[in-house]
PDB file of N, CA and C in Angstrom:
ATOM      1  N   UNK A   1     -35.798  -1.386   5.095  1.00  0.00           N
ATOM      2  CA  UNK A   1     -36.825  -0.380   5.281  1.00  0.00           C
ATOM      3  C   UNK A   1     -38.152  -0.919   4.738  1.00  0.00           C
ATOM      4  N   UNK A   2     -39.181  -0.546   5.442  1.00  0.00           N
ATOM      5  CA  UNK A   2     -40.158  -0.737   5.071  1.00  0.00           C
ATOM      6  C   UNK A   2     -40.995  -0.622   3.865  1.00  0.00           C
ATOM      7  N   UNK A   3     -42.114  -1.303   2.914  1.00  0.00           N
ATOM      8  CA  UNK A   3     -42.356  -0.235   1.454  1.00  0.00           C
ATOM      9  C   UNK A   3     -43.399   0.514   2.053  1.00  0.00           C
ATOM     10  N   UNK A   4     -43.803   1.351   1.702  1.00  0.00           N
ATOM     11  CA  UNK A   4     -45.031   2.412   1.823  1.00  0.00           C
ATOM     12  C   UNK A   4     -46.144   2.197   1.092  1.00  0.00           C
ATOM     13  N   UNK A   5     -47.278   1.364   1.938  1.00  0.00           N
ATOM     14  CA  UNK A   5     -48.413   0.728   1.588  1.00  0.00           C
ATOM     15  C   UNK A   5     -49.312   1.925   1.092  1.00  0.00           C
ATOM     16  N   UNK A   6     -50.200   1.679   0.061  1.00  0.00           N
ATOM     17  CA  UNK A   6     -51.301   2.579  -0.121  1.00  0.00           C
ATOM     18  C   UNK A   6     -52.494   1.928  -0.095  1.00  0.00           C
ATOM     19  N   UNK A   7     -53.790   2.337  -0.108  1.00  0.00           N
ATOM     20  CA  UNK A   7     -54.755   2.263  -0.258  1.00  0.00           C
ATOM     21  C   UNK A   7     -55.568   2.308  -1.788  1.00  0.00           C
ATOM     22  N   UNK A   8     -55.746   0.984  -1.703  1.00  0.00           N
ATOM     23  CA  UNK A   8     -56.385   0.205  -3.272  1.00  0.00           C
ATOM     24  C   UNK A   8     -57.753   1.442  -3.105  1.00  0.00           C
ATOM     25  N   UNK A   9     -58.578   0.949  -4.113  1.00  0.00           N
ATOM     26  CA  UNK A   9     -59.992   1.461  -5.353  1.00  0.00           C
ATOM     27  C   UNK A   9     -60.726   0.804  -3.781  1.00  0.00           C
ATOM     28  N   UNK A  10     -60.975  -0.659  -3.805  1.00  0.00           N
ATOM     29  CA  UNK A  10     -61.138  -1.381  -2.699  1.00  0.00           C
ATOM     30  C   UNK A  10     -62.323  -1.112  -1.728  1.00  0.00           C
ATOM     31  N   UNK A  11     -60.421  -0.331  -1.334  1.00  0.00           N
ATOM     32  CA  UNK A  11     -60.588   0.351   0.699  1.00  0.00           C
ATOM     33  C   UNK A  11     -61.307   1.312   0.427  1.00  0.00           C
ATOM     34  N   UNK A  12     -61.197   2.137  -0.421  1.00  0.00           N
ATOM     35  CA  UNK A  12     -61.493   3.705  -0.487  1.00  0.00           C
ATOM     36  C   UNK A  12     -63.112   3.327  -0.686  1.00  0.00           C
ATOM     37  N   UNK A  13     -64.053   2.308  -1.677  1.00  0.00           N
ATOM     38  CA  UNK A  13     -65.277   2.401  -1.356  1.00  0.00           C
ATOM     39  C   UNK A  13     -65.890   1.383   0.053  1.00  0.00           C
ATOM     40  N   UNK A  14     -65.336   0.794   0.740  1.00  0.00           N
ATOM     41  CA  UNK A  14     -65.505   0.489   1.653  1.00  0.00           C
ATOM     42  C   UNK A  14     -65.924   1.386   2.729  1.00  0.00           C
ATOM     43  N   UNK A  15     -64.691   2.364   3.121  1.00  0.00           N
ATOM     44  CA  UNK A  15     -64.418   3.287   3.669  1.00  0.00           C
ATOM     45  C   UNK A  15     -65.577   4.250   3.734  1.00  0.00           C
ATOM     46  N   UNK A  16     -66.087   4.180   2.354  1.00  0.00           N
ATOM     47  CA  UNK A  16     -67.439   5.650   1.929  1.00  0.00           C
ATOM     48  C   UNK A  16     -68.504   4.933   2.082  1.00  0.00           C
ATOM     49  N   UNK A  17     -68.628   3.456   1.975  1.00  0.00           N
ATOM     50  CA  UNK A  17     -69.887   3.009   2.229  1.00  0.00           C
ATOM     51  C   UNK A  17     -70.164   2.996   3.728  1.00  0.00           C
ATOM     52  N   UNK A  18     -69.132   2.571   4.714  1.00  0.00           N
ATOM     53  CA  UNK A  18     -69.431   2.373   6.268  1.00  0.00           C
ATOM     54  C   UNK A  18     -69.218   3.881   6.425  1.00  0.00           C
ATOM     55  N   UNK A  19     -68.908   5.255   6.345  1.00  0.00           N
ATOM     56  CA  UNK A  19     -69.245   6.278   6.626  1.00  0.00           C
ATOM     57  C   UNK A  19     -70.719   6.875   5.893  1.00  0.00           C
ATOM     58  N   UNK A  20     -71.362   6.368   4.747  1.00  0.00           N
ATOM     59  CA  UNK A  20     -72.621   6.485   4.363  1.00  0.00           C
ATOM     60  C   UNK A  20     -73.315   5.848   5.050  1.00  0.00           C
ATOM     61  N   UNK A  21     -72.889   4.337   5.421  1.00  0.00           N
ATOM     62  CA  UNK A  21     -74.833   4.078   6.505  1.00  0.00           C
ATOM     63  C   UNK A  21     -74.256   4.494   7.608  1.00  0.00           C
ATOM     64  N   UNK A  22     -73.261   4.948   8.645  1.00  0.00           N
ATOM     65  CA  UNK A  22     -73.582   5.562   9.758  1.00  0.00           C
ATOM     66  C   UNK A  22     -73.992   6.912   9.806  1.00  0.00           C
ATOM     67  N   UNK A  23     -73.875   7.406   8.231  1.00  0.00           N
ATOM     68  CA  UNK A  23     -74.605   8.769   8.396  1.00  0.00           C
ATOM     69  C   UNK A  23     -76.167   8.585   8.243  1.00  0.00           C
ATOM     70  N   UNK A  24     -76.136   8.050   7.619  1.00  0.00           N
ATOM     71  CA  UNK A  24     -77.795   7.025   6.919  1.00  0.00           C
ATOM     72  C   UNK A  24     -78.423   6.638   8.358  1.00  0.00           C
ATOM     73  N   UNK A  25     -77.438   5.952   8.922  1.00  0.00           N
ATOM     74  CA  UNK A  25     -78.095   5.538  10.366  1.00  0.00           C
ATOM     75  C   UNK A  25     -78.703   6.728  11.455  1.00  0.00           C
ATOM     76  N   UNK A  26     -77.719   7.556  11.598  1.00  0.00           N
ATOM     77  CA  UNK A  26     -78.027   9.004  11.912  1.00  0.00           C
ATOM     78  C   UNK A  26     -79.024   9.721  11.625  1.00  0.00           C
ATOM     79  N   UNK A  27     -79.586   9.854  10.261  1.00  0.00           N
ATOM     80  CA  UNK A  27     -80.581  10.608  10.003  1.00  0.00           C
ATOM     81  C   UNK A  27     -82.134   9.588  10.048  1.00  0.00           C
ATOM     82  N   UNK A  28     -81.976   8.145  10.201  1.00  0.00           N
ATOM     83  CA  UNK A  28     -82.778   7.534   9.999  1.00  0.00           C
ATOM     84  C   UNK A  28     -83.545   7.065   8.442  1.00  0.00           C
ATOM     85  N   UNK A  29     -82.503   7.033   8.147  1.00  0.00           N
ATOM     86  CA  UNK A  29     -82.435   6.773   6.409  1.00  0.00           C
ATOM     87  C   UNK A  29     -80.967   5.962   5.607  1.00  0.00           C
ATOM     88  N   UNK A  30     -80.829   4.739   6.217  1.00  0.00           N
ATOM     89  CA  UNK A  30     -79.884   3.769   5.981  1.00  0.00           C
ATOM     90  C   UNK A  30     -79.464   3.958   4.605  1.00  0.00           C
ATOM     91  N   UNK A  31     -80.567   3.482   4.107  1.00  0.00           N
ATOM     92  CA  UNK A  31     -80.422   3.393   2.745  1.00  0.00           C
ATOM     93  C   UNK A  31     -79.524   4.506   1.868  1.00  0.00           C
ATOM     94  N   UNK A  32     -80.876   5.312   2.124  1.00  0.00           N
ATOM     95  CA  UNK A  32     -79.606   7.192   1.704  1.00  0.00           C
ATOM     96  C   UNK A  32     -78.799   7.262   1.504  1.00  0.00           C
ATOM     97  N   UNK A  33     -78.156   6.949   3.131  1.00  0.00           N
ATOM     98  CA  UNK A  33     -76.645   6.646   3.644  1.00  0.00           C
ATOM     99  C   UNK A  33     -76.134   6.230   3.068  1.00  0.00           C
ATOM    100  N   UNK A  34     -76.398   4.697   2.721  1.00  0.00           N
ATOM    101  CA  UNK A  34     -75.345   3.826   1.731  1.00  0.00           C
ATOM    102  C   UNK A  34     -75.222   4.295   0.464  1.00  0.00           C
ATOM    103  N   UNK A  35     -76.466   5.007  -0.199  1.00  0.00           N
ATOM    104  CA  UNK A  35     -75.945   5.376  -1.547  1.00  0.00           C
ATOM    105  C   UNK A  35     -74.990   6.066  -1.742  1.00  0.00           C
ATOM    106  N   UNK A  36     -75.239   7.322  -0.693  1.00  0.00           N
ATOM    107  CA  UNK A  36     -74.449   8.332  -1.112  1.00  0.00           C
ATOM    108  C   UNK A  36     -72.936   7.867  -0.348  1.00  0.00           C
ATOM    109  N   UNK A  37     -72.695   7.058   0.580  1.00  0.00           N
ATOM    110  CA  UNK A  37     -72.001   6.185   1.312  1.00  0.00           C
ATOM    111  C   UNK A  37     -70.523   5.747  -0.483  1.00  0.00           C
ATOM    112  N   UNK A  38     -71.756   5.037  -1.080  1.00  0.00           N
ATOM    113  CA  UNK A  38     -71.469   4.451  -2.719  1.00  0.00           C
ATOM    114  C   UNK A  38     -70.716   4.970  -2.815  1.00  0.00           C
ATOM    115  N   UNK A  39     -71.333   6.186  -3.604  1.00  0.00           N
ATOM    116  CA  UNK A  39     -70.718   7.422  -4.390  1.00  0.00           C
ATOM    117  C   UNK A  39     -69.484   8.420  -3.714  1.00  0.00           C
ATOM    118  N   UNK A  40     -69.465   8.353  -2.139  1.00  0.00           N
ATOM    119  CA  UNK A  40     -68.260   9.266  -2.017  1.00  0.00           C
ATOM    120  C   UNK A  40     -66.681   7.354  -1.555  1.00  0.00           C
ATOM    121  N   UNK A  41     -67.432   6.703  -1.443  1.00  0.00           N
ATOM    122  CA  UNK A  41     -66.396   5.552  -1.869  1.00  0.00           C
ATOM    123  C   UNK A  41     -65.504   5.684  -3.131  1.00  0.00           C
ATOM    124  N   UNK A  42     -66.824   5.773  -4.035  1.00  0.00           N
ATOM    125  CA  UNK A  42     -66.241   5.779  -5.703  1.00  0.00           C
ATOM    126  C   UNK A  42     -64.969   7.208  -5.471  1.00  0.00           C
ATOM    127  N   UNK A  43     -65.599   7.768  -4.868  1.00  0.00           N
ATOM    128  CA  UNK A  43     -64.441   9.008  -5.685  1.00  0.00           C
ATOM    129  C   UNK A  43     -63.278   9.039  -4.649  1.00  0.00           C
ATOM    130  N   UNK A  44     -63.742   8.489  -3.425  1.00  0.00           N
ATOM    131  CA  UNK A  44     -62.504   7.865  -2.699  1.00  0.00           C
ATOM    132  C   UNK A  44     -61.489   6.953  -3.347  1.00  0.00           C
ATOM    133  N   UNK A  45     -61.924   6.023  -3.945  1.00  0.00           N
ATOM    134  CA  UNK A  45     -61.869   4.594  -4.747  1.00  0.00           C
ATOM    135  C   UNK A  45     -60.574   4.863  -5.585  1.00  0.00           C
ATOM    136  N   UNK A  46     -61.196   5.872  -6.623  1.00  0.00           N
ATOM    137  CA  UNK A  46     -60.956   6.343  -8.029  1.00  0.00           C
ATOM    138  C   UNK A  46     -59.576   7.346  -7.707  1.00  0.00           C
ATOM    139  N   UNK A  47     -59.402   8.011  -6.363  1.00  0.00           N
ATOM    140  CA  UNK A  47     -58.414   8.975  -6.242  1.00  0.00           C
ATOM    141  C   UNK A  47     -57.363   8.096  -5.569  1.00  0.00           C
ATOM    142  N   UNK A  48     -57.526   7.037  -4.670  1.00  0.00           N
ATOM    143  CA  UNK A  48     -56.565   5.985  -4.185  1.00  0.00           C
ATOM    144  C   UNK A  48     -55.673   5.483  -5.498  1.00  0.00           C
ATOM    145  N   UNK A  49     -56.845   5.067  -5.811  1.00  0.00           N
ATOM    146  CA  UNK A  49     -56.213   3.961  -7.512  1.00  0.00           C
ATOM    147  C   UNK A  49     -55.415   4.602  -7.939  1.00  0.00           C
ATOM    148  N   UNK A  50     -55.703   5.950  -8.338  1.00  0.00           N
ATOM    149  CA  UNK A  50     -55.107   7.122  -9.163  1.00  0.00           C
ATOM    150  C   UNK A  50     -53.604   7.227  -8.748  1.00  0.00           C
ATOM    151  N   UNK A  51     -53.786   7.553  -7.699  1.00  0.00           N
ATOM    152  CA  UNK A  51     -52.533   7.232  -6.734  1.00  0.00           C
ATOM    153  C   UNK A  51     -51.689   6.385  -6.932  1.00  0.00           C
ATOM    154  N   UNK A  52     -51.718   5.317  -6.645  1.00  0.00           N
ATOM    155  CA  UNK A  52     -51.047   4.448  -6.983  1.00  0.00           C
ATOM    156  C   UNK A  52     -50.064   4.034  -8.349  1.00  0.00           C
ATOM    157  N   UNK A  53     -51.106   4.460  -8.923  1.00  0.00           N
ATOM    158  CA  UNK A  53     -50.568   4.390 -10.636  1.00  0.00           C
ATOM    159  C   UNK A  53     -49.895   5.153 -10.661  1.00  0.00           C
ATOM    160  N   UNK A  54     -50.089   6.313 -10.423  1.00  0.00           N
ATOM    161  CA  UNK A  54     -49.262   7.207 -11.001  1.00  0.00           C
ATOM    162  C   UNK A  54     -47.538   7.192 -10.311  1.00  0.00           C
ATOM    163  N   UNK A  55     -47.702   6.638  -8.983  1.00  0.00           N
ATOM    164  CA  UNK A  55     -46.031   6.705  -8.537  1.00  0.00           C
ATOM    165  C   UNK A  55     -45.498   5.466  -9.898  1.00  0.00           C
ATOM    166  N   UNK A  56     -45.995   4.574  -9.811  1.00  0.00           N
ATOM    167  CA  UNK A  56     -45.548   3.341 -10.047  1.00  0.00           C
ATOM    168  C   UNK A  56     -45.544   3.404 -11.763  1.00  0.00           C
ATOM    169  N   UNK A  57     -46.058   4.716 -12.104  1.00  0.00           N
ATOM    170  CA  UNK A  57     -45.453   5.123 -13.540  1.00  0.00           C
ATOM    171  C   UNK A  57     -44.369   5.887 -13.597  1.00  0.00           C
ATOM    172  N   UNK A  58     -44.348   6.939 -12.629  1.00  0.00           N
ATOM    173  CA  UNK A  58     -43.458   7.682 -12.034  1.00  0.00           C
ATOM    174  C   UNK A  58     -41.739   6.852 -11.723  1.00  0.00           C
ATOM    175  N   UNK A  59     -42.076   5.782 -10.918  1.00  0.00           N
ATOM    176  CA  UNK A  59     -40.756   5.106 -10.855  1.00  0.00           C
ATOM    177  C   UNK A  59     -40.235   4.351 -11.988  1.00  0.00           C
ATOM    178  N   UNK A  60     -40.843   3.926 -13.093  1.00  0.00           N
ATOM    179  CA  UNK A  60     -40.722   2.839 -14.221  1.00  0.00           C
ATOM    180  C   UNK A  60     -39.952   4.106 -15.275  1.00  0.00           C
ATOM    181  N   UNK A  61     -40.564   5.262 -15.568  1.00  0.00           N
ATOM    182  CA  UNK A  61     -39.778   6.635 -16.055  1.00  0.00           C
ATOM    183  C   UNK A  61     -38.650   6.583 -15.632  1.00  0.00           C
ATOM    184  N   UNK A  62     -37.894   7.020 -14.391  1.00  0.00           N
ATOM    185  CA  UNK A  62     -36.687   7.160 -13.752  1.00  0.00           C
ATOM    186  C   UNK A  62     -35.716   5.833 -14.426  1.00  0.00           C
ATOM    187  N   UNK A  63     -36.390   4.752 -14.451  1.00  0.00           N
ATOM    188  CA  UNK A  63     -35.522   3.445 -14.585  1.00  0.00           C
ATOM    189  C   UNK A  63     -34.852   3.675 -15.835  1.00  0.00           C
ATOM    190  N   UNK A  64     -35.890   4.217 -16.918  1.00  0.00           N
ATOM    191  CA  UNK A  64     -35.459   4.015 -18.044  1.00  0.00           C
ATOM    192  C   UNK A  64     -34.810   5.510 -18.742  1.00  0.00           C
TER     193      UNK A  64
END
């Protein structure tokens, strides 16, 4: 069976930056875009990561 991939800190500000400049691009304010692009990455970022950790504390508990 397959493992069940997640999404790193990474992807998640990647993800918020290319949806910030096409909104940025949209309004005619790139820049904007990318900041705030930044910032909803980060909390994309920060809730992926979060994620992750926590199964992989979650399974190390059970073991022991």
């Amino acid at each position: 069976m397959a493992e069940k991939r997640t999404m790193n800190a990474g992807t998640g500000i990647a993800i918020g930056v290319a949806i910030g400049v096409a909104i940025g691009a949209a309004m005619d304010e790139i820049a904007l875009g990318a900041a705030l692009g930044v910032a909803l990455g980060a909390a994309f970022g920060a809730g992926f990561g979060r994620r992750g950790k926590d199964k992989s504390d979650d399974k190390r508990n059970e073991d022991e």
